[in-house]
Protein backbone atom coordinates (compact mmCIF):
# COMPACT_ATOMS: atom_id res chain seq x y z
CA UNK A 1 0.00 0.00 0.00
CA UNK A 2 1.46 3.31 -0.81
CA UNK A 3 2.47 5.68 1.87
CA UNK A 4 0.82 9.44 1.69
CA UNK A 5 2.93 11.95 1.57
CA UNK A 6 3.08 15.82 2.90
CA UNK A 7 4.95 18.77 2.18
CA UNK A 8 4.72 22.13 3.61
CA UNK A 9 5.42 25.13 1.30
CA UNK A 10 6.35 28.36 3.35
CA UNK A 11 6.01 30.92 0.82
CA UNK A 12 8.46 33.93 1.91
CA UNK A 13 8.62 33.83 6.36
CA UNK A 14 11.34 36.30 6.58
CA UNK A 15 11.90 39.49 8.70
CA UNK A 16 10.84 42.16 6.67
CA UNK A 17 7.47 40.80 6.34
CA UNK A 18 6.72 40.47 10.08
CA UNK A 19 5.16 42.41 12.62
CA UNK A 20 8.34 41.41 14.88
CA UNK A 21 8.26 43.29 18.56
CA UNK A 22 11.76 44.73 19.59
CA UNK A 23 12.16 41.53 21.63
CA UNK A 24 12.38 39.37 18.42
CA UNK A 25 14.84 41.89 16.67
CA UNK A 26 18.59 43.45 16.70
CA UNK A 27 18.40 47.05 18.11
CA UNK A 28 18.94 48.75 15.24
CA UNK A 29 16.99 46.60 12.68
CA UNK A 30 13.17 47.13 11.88
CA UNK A 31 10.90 45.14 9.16
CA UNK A 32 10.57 47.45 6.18
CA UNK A 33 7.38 45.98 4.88
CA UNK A 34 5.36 44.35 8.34
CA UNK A 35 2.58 42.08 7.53
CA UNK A 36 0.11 42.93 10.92
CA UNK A 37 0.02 39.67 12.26
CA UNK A 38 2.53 37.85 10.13
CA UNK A 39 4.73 37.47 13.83
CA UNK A 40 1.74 35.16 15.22
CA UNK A 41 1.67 33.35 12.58
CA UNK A 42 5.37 32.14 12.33
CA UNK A 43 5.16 31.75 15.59
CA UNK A 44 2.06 29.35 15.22
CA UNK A 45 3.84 27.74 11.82
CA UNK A 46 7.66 27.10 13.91
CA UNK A 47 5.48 25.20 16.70
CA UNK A 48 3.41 22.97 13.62
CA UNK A 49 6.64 22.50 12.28
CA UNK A 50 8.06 20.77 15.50
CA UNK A 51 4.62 19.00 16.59
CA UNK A 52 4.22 17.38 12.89
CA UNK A 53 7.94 17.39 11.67
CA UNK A 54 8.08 13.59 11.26
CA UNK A 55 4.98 13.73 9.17
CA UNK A 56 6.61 16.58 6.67
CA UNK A 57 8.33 14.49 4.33
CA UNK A 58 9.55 17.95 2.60
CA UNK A 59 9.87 21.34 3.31
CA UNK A 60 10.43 24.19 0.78
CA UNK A 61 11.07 27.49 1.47
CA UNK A 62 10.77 30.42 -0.80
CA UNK A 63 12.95 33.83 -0.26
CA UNK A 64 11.84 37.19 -1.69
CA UNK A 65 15.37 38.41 -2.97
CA UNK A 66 15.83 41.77 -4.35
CA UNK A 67 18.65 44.39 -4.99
CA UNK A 68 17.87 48.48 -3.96
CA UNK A 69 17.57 48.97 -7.97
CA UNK A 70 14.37 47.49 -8.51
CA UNK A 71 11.48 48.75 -10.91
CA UNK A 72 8.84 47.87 -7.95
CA UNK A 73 11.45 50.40 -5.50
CA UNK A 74 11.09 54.13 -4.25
CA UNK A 75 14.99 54.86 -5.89
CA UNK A 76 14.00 53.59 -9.97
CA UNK A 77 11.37 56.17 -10.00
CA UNK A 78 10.54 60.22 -10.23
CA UNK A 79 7.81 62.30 -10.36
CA UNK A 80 7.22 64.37 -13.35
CA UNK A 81 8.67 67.07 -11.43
CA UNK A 82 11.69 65.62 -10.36
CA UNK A 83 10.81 64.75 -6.56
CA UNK A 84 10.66 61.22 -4.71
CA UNK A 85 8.40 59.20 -5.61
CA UNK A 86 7.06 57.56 -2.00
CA UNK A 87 6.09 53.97 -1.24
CA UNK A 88 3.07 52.73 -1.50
CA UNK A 89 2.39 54.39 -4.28
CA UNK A 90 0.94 52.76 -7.87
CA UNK A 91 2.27 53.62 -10.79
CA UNK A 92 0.76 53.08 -14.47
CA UNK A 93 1.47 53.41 -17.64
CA UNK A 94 -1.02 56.00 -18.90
CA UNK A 95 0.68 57.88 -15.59
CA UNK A 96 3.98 57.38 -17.08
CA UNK A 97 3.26 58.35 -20.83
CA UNK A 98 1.58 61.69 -19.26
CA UNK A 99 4.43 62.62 -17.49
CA UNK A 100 3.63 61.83 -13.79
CA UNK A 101 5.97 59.93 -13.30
CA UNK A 102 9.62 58.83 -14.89
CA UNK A 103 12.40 56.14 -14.33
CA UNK A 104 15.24 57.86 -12.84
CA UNK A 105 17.57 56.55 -16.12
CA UNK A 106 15.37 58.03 -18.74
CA UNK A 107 16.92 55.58 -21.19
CA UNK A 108 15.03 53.02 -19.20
CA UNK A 109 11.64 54.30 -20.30
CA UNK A 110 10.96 52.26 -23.27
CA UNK A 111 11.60 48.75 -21.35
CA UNK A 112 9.76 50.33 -18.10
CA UNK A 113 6.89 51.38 -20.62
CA UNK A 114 6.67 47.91 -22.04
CA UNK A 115 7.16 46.23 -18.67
CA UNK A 116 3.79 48.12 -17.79
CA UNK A 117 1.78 47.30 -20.13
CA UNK A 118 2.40 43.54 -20.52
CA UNK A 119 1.95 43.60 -16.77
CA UNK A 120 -1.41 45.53 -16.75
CA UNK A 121 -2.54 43.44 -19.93
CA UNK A 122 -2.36 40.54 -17.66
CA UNK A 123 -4.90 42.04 -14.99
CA UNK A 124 -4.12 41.13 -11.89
CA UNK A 125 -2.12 43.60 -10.93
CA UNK A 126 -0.57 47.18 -11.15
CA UNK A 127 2.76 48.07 -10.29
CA UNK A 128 2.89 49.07 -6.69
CA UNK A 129 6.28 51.03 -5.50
CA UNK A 130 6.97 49.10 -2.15
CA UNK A 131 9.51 49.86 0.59
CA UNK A 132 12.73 48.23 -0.29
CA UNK A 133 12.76 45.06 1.17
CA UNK A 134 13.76 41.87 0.96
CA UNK A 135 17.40 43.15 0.33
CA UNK A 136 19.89 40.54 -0.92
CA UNK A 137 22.34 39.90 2.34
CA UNK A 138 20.41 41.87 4.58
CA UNK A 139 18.86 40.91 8.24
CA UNK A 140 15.56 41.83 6.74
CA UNK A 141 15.98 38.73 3.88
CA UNK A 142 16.19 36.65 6.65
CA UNK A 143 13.74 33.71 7.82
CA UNK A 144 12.02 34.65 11.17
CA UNK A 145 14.02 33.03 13.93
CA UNK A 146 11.92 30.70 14.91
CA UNK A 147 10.82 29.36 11.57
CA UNK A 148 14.35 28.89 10.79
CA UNK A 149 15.15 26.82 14.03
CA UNK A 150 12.39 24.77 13.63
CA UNK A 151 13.23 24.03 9.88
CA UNK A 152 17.05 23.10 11.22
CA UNK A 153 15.72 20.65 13.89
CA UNK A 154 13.66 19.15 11.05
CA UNK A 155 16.47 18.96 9.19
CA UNK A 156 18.41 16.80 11.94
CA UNK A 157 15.29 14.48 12.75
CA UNK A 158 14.48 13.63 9.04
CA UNK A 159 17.81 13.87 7.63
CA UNK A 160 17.39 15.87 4.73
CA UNK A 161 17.82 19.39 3.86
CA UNK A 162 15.14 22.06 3.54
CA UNK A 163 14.72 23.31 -0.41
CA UNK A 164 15.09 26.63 -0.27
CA UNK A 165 13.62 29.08 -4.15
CA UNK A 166 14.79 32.42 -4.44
CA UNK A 167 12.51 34.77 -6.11
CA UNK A 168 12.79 38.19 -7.58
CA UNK A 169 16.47 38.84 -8.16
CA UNK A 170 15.64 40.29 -11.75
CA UNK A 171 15.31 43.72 -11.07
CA UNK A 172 12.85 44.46 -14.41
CA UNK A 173 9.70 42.31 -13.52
CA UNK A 174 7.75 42.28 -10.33
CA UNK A 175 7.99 38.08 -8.77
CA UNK A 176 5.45 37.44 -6.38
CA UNK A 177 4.91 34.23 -7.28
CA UNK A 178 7.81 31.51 -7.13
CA UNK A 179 6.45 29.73 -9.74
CA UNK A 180 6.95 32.85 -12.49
CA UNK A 181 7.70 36.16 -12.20
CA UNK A 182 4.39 38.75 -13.28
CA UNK A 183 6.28 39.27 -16.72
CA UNK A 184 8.87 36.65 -17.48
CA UNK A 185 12.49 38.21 -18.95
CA UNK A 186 13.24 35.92 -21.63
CA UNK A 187 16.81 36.71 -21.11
CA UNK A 188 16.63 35.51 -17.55
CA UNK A 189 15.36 32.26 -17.37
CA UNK A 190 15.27 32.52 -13.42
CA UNK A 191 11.86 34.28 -14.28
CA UNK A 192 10.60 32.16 -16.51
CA UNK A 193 7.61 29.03 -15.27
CA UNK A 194 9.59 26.57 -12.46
CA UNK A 195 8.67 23.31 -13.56
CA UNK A 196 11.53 21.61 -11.49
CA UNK A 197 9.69 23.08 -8.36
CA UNK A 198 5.94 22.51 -9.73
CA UNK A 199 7.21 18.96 -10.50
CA UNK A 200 8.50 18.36 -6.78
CA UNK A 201 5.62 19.73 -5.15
CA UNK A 202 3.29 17.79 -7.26
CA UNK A 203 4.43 14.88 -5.27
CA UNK A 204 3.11 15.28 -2.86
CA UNK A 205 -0.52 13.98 -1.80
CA UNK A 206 -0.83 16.71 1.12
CA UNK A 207 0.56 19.99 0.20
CA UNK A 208 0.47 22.51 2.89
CA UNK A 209 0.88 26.10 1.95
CA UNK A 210 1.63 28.89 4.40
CA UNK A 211 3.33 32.75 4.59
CA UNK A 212 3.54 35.51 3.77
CA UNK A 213 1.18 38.01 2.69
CA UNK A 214 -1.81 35.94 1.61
CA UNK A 215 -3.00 38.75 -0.50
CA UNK A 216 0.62 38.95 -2.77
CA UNK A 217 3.00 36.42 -2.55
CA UNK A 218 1.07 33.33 -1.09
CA UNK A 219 -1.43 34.16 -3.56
CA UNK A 220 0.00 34.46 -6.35
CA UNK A 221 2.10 31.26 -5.85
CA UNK A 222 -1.12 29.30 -4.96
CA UNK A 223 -3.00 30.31 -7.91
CA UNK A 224 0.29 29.51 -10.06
CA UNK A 225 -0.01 26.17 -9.04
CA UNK A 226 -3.37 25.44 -9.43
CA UNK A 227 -2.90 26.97 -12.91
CA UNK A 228 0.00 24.96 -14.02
CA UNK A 229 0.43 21.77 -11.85
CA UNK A 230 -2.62 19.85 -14.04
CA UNK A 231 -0.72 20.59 -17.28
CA UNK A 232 2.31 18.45 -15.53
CA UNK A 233 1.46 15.94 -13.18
CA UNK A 234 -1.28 13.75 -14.92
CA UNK A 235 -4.32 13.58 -12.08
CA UNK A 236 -3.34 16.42 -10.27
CA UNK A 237 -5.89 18.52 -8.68
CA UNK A 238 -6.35 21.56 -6.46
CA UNK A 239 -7.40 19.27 -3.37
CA UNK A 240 -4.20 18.46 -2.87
CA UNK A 241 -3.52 21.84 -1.20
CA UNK A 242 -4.25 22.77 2.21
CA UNK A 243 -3.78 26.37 2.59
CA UNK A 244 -2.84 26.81 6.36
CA UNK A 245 -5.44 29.97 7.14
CA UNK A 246 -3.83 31.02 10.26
CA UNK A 247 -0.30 31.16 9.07
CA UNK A 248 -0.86 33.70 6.49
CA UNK A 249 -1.98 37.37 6.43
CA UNK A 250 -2.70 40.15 4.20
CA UNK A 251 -0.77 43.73 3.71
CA UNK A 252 -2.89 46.17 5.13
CA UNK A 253 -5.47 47.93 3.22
CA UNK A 254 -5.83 44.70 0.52
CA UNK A 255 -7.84 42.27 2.86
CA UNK A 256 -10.16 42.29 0.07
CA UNK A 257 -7.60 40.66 -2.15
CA UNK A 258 -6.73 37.83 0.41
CA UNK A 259 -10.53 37.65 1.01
CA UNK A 260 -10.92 36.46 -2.88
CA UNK A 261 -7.42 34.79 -2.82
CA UNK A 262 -9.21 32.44 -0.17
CA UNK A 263 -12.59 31.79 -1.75
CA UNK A 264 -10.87 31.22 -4.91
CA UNK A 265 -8.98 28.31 -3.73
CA UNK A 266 -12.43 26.60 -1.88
CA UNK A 267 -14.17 27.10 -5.18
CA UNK A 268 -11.52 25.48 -6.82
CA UNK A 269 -11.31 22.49 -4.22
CA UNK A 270 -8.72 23.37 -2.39
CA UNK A 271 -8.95 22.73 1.24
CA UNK A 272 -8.58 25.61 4.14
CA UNK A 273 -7.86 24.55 7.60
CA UNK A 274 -6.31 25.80 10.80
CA UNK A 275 -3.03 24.11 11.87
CA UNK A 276 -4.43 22.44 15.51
CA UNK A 277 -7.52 21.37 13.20
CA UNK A 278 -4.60 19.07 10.49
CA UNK A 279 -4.54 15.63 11.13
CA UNK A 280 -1.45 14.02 9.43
């Protein structure tokens, strides 16, 4: 009879994204883009990880990786009149062919212009200038502590080493999903669909989702794999996943967006379940 298996996909836990209290940081370090309520929920995801780690029979962690020059950061963009262009602001292209606002390197307009476009053609999102986060080599690119411990104690009980994705290095094309970046750079294949990772998680007969924010990142990987995983592992379906509700939240001010993330994924059969209510 064949065993079940279960793997856990934690989709971006690091310190940027969580609402960490000073007692759960360096002095001098502070999350540049905190997820309200993404510090409970590592919290709650580190203790699943050490009640059900001999039940996990693979872990994968995805990293949000970027570099300060980044089309989605404050520093690649201008105002029409020169001045900063602040965070949280969204930026499209009929704003950028009427002058509001500019790349910094005006040379970069044409590629920025057609980055915008393919992106909006897509619909699902528009290009939102976020803090810089996620900074290559930073403290702030790192897992939250207690994720990371309990993913190296797994490591020691089962023997086997975490799988760790880095997304978003390509500083052209916003990658909130690890599956594919929004607009794949066909000169950068790190961009382009991840088959070798849809592959691996579509062994599994459990896969557990969970991180961070459910309205971007988790999302976007989620719906990624329901899109894709049919076309490549014959019998596949959405039921499979079990999206871990309380180890995920949304950025503030787009609940609405994790609200449709999540009845998305029961209409398309996925499961959604609490960690204490998982029975593996």
């Amino acid at each position: 009879m064949a065993t079940r298996t279960t793997q856990l996909l934690v989709i971006d836990p690091q310190n940027d994204f969580c609402d960490l209290p000073a007692s759960h940081r360096p002095a001098c370090s502070t999350p540049s883009l905190p997820v309200a309520g993404a510090h409970a929920d590592m919290q709650r995801l580190a203790a699943f990880i050490r009640s059900q780690g001999d039940q996990l029979d693979a872990i994968t962690v995805t990293l949000d990786s970027h570099q300060r020059f980044d089309i989605a950061h404050p520093g690649f963009w201008q105002t029409g009149a020169g001045a900063e262009v602040t965070p949280f602001t969204p930026i499209t292209a009929a704003q950028v062919r009427a002058g509001d606002f500019m790349p910094r390197d005006v040379a970069a307009l044409p590629r920025t212009l057609a980055y915008l476009d393919a992106l909006e053609a897509q619909g699902r999102y528009t290009l939102m200038v976020w803090p810089v986060h996620c900074e290559v080599g930073s403290w702030g690119h790192g897992i939250h502590a207690d994720v990371l411990a309990a993913c190296g104690d797994w490591q020691l009980q089962r023997q086997r080493a975490v799988h760790n994705v880095f997304k978003g290095t390509n500083p052209w094309t916003e990658h909130y999903s690890a599956i594919e970046a929004e607009v794949p750079d066909a000169d950068d294949t790190s961009t382009a669909l991840n088959t070798v990772l849809l592959q691996s998680l579509g062994q599994a007969d459990v896969l557990l989702i969970a991180g961070e924010a459910s309205s971007h990142c988790v999302r976007s990987t989620t719906e990624h794999i329901v899109q894709h995983l049919p076309h490549l592992v014959p019998g596949w379906q959405a039921s499979h996943i079990v999206l871990l509700t309380d180890g995920m939240s949304p950025v503030a001010g787009f609940e609405a967006q994790h609200q449709a993330f999540q009845d998305g994924m029961r209409k398309a059969g996925a499961q959604l379940a609490s960690m204490h209510e998982i029975s593996l």
